[in-house]
PDB file of N, CA and C in Angstrom:
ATOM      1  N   UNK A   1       0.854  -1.178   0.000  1.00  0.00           N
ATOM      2  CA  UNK A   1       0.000   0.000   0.000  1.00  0.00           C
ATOM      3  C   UNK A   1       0.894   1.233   0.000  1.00  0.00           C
ATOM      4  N   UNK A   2       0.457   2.385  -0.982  1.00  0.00           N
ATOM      5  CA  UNK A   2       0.941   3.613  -0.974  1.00  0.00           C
ATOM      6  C   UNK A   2       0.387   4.505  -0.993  1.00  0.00           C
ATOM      7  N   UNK A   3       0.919   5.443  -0.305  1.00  0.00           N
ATOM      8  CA  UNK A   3      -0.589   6.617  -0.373  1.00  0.00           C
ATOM      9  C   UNK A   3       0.602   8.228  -0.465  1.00  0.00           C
ATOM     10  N   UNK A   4      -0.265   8.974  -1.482  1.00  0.00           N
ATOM     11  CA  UNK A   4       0.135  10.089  -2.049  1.00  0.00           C
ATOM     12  C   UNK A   4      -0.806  11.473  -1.564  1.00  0.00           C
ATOM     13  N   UNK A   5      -0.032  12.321  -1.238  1.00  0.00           N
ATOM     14  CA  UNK A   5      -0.661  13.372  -1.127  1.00  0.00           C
ATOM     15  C   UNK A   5      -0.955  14.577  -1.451  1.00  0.00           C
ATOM     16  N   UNK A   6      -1.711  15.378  -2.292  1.00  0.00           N
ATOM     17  CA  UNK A   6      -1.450  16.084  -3.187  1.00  0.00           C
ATOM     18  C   UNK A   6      -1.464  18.379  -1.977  1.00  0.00           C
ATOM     19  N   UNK A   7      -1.780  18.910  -2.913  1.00  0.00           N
ATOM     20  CA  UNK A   7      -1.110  20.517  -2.209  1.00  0.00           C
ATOM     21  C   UNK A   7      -2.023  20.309  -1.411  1.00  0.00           C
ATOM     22  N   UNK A   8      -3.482  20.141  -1.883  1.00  0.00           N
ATOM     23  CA  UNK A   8      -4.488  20.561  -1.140  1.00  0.00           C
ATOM     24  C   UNK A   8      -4.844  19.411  -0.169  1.00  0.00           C
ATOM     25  N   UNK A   9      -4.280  18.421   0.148  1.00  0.00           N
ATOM     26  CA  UNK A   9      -4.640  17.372   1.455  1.00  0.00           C
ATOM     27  C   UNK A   9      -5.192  15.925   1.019  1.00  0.00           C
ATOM     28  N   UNK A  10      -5.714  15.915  -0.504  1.00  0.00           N
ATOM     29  CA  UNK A  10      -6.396  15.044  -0.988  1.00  0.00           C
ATOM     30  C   UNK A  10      -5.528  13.587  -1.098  1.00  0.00           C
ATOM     31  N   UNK A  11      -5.766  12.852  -0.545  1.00  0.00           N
ATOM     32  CA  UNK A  11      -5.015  11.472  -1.071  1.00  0.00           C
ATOM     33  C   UNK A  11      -5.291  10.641  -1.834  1.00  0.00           C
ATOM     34  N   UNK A  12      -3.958   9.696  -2.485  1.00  0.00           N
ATOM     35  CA  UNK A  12      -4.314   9.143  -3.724  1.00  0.00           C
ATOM     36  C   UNK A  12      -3.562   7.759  -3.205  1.00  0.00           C
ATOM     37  N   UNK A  13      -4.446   6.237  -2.655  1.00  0.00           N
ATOM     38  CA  UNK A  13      -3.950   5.505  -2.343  1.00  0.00           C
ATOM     39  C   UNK A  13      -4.148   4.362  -3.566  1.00  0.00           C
ATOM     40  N   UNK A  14      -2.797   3.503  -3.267  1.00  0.00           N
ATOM     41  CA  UNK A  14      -2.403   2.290  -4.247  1.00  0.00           C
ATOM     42  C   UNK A  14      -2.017   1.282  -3.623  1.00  0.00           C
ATOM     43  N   UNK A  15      -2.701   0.187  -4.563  1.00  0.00           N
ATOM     44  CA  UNK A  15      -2.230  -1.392  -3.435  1.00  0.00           C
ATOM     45  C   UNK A  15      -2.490  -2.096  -4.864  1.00  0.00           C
ATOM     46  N   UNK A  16      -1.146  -3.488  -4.503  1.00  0.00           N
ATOM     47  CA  UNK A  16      -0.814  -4.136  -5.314  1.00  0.00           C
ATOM     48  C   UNK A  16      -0.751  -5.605  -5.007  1.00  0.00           C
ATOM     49  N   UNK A  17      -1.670  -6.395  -5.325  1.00  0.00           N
ATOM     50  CA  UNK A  17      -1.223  -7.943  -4.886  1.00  0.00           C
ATOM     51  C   UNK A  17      -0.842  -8.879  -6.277  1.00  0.00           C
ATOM     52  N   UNK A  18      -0.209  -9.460  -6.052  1.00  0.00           N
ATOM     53  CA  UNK A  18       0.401 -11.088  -6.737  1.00  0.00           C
ATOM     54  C   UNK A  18      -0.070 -12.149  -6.367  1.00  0.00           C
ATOM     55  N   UNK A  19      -0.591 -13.357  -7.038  1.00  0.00           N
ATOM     56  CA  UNK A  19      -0.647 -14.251  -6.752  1.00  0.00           C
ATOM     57  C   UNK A  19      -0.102 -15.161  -7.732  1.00  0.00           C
ATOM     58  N   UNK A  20       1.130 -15.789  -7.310  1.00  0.00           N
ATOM     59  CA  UNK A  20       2.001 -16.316  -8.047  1.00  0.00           C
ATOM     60  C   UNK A  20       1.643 -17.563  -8.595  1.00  0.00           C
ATOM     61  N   UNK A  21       0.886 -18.578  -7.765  1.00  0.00           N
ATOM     62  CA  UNK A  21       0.275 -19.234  -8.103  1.00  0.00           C
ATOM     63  C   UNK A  21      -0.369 -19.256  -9.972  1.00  0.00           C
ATOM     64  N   UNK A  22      -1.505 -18.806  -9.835  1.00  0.00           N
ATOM     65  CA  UNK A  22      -1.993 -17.772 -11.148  1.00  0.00           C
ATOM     66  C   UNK A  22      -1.331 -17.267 -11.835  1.00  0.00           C
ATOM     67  N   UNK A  23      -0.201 -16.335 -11.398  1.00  0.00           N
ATOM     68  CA  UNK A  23       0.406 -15.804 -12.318  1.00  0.00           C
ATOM     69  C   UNK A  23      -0.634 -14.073 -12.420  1.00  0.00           C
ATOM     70  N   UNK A  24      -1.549 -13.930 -11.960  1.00  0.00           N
ATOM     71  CA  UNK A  24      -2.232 -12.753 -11.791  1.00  0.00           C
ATOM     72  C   UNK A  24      -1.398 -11.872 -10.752  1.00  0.00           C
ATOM     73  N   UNK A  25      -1.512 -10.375 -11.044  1.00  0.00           N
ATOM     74  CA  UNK A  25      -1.553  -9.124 -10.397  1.00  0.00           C
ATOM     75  C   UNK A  25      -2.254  -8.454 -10.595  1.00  0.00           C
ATOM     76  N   UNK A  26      -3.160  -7.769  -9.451  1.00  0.00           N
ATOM     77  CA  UNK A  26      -3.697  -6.706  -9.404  1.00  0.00           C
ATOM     78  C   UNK A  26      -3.413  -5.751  -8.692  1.00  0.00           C
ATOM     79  N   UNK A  27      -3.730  -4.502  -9.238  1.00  0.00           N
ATOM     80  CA  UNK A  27      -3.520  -3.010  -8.716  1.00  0.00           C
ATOM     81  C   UNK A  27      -4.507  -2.130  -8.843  1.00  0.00           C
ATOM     82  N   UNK A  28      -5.010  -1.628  -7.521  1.00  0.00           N
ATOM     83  CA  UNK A  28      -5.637  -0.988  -7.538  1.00  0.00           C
ATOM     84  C   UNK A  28      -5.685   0.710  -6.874  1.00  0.00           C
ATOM     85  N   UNK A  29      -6.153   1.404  -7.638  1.00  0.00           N
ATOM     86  CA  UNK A  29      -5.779   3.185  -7.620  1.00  0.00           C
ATOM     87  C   UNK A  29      -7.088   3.909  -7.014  1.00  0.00           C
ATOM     88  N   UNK A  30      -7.232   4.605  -5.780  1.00  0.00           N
ATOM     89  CA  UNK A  30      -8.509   5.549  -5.388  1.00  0.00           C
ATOM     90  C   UNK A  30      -7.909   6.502  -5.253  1.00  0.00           C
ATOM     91  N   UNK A  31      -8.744   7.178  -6.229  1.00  0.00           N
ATOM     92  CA  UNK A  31      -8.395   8.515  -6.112  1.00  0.00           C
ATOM     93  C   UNK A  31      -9.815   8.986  -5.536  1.00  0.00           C
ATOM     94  N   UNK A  32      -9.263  10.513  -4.968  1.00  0.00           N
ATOM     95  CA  UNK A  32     -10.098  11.211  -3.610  1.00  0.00           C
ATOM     96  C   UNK A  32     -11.714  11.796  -4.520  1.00  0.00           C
ATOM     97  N   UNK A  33     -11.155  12.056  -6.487  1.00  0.00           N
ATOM     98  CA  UNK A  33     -12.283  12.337  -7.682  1.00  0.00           C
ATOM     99  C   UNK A  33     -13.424  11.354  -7.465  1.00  0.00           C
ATOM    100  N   UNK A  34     -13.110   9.847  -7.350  1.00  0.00           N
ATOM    101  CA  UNK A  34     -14.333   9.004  -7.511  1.00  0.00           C
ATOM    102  C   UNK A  34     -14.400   8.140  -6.402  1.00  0.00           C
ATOM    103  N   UNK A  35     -15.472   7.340  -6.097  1.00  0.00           N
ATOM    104  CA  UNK A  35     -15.500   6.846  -5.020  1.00  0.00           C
ATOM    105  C   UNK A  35     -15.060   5.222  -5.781  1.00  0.00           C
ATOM    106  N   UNK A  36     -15.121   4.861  -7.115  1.00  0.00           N
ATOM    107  CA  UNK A  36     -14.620   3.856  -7.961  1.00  0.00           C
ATOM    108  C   UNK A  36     -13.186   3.716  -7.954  1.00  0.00           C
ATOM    109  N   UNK A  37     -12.498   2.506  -7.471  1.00  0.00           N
ATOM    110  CA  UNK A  37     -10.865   2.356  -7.742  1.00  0.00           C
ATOM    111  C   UNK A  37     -10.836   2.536  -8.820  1.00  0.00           C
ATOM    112  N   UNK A  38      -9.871   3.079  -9.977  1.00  0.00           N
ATOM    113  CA  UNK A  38      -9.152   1.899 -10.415  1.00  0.00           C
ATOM    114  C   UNK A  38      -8.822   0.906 -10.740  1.00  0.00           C
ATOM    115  N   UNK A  39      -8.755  -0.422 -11.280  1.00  0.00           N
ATOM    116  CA  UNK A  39      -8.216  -1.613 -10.950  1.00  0.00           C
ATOM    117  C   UNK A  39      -7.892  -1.936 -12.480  1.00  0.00           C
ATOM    118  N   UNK A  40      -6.465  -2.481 -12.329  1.00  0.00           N
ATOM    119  CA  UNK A  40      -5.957  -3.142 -13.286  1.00  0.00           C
ATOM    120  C   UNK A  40      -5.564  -4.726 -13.149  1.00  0.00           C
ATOM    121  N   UNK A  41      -6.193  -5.918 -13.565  1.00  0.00           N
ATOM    122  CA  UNK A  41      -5.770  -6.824 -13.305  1.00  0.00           C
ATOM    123  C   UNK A  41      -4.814  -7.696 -15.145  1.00  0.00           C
ATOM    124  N   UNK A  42      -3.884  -8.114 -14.207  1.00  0.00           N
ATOM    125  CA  UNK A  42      -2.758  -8.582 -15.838  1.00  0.00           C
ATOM    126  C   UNK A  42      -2.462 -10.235 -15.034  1.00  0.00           C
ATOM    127  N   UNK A  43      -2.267 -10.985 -16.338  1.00  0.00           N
ATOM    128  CA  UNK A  43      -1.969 -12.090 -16.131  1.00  0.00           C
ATOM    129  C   UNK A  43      -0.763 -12.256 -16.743  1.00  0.00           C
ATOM    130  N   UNK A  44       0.222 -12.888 -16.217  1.00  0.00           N
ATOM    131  CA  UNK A  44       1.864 -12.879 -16.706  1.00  0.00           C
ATOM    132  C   UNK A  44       2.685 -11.994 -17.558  1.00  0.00           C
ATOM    133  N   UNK A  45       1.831 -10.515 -16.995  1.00  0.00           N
ATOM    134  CA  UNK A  45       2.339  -9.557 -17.261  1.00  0.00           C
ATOM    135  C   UNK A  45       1.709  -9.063 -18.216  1.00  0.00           C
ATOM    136  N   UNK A  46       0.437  -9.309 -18.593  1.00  0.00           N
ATOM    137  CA  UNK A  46      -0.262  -8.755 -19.942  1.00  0.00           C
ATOM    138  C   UNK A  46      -1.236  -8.619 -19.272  1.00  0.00           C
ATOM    139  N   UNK A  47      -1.848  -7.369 -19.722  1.00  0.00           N
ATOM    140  CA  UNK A  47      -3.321  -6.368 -19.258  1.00  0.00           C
ATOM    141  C   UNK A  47      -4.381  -7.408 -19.734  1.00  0.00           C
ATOM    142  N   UNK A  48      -5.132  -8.176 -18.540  1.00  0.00           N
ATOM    143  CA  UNK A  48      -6.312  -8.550 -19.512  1.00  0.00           C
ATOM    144  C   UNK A  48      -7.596  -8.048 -18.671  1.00  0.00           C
ATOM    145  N   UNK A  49      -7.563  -6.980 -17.787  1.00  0.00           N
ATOM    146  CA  UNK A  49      -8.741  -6.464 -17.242  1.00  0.00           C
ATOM    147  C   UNK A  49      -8.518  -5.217 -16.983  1.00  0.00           C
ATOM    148  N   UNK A  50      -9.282  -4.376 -17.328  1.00  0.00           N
ATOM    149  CA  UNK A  50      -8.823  -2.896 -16.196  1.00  0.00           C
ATOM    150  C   UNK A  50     -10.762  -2.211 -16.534  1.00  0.00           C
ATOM    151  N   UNK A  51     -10.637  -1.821 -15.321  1.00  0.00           N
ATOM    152  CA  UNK A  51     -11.761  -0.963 -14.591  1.00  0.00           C
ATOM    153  C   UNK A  51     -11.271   0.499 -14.531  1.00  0.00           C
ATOM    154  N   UNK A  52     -12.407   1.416 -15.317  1.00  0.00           N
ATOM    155  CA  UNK A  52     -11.702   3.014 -15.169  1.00  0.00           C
ATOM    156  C   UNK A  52     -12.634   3.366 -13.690  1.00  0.00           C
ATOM    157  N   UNK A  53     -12.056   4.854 -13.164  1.00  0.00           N
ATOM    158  CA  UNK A  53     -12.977   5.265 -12.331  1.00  0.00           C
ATOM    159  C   UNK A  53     -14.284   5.547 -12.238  1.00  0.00           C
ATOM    160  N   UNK A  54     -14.900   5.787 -13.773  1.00  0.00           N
ATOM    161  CA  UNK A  54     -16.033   5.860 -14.243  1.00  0.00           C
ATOM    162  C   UNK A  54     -16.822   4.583 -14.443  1.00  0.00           C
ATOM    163  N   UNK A  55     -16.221   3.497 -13.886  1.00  0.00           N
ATOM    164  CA  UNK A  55     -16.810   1.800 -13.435  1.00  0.00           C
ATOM    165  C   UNK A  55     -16.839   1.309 -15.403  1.00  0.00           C
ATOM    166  N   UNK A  56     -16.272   1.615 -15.878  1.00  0.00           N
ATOM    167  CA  UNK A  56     -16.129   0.985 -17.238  1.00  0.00           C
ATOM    168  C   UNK A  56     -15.307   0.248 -17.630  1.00  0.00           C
ATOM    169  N   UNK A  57     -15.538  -1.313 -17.975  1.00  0.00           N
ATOM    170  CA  UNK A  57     -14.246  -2.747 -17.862  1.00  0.00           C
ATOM    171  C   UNK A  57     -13.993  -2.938 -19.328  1.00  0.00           C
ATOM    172  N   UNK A  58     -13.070  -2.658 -19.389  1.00  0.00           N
ATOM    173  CA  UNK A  58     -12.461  -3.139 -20.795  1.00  0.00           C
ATOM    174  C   UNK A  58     -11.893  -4.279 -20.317  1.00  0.00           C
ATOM    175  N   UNK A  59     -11.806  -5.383 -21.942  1.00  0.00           N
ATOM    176  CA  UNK A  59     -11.300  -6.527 -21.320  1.00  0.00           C
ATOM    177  C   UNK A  59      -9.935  -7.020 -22.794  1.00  0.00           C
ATOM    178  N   UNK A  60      -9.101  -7.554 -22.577  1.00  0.00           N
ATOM    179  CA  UNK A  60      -8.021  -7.430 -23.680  1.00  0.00           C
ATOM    180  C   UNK A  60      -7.770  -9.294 -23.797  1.00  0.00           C
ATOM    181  N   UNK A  61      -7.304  -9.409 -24.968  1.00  0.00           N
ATOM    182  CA  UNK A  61      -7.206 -10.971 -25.549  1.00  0.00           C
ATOM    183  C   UNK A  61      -6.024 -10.758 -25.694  1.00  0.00           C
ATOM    184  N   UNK A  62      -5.326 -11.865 -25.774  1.00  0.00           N
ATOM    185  CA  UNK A  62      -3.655 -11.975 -26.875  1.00  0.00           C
ATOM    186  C   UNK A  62      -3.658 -13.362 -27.765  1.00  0.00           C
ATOM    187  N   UNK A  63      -2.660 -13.253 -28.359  1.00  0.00           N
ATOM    188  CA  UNK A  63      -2.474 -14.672 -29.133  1.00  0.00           C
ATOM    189  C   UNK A  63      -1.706 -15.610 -28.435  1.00  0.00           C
ATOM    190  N   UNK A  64      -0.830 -16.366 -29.292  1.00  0.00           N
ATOM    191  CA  UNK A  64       0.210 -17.114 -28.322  1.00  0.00           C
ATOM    192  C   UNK A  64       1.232 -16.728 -28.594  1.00  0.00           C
ATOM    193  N   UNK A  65       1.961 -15.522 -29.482  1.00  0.00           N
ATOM    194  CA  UNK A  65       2.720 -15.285 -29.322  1.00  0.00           C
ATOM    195  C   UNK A  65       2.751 -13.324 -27.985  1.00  0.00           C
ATOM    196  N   UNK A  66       1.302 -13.700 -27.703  1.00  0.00           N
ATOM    197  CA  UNK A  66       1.635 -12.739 -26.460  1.00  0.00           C
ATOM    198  C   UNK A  66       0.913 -11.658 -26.962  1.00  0.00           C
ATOM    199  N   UNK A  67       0.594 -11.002 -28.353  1.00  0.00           N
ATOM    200  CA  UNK A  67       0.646  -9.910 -28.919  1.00  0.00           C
ATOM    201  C   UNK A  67      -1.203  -9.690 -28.895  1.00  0.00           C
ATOM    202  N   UNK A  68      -1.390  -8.364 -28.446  1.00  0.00           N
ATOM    203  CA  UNK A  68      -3.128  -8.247 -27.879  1.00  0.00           C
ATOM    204  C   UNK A  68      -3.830  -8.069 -29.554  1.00  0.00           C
ATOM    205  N   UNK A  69      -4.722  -9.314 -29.665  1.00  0.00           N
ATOM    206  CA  UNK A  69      -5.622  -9.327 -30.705  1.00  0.00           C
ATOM    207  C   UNK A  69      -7.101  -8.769 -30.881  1.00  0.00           C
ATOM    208  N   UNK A  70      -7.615  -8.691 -29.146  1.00  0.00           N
ATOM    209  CA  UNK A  70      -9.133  -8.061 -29.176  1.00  0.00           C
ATOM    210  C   UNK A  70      -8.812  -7.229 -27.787  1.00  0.00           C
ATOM    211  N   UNK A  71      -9.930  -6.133 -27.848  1.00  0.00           N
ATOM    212  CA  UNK A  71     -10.227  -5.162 -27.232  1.00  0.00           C
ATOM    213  C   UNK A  71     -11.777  -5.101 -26.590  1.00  0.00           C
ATOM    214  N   UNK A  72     -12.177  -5.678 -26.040  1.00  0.00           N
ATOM    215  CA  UNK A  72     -13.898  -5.448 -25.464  1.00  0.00           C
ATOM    216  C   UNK A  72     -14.003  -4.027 -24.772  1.00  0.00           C
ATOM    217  N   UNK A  73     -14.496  -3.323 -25.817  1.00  0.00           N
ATOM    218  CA  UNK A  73     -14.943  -2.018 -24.558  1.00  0.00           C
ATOM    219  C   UNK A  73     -16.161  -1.683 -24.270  1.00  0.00           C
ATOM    220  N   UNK A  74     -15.955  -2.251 -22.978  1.00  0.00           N
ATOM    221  CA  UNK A  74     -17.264  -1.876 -22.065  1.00  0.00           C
ATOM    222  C   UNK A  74     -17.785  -0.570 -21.848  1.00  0.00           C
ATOM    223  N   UNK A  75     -17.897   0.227 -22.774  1.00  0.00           N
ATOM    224  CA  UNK A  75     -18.887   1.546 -22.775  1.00  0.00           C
ATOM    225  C   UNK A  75     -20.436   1.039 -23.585  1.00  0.00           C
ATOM    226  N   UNK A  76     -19.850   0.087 -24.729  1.00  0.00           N
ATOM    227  CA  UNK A  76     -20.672  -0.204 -25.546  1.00  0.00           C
ATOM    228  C   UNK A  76     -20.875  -1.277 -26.008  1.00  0.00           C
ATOM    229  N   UNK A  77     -19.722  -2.306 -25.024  1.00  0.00           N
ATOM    230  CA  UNK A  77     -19.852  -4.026 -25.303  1.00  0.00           C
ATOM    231  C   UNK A  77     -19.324  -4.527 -27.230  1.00  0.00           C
ATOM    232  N   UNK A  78     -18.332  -3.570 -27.657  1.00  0.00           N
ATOM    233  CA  UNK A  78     -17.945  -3.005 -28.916  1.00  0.00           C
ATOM    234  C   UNK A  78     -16.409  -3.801 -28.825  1.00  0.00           C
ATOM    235  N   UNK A  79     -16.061  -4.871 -29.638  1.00  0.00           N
ATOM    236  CA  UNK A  79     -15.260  -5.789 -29.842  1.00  0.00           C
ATOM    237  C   UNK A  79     -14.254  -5.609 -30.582  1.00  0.00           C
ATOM    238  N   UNK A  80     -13.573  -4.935 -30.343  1.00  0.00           N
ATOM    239  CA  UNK A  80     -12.699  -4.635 -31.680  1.00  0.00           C
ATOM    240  C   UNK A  80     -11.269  -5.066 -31.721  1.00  0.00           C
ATOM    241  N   UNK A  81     -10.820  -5.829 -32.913  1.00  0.00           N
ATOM    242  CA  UNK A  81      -9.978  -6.726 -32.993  1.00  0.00           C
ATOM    243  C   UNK A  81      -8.577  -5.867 -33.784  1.00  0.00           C
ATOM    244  N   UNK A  82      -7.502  -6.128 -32.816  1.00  0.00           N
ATOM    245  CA  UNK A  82      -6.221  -5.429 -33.169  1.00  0.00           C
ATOM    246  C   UNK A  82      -5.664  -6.059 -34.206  1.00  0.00           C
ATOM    247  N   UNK A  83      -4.917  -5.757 -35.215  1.00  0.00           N
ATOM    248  CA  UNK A  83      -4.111  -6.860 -36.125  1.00  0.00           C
ATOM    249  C   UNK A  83      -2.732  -5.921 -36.545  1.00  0.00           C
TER     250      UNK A  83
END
């Protein structure tokens, strides 16, 4: 856990877990703007979840050579495939 403090008093805390097991990390960011974290969750080091503060989940695919092929964005459930 880390916590930041900005001129005016507002704090901006961060926490990070591993579970090695899985191979998952998550991190998660509150800022003092929304009452919504943050959260980025990656699996062996590749983004395959993140939550904005505005509660909107994008979700990310890869191939097997690692390289991100789809994009789900959850504003509009809108699939769009990287190449």
């Amino acid at each position: 856990v880390s916590e930041a403090e900005d001129i005016r008093g507002n704090v901006t805390t961060s926490t990070q877990a591993v579970d090695r097991n899985t191979g998952v990390a998550s991190s998660s960011t509150t800022v003092p703007t929304s009452v919504q974290p943050q959260i980025q969750i990656r699996q062996y080091g590749l983004l395959v979840e993140s939550i904005s503060t505005t509660a909107v989940t994008n979700r990310y695919a890869y191939d097997a050579l690692n390289r991100r092929v789809s994009v789900i964005d959850g504003r509009d459930e809108r699939h769009v495939v990287c190449l």
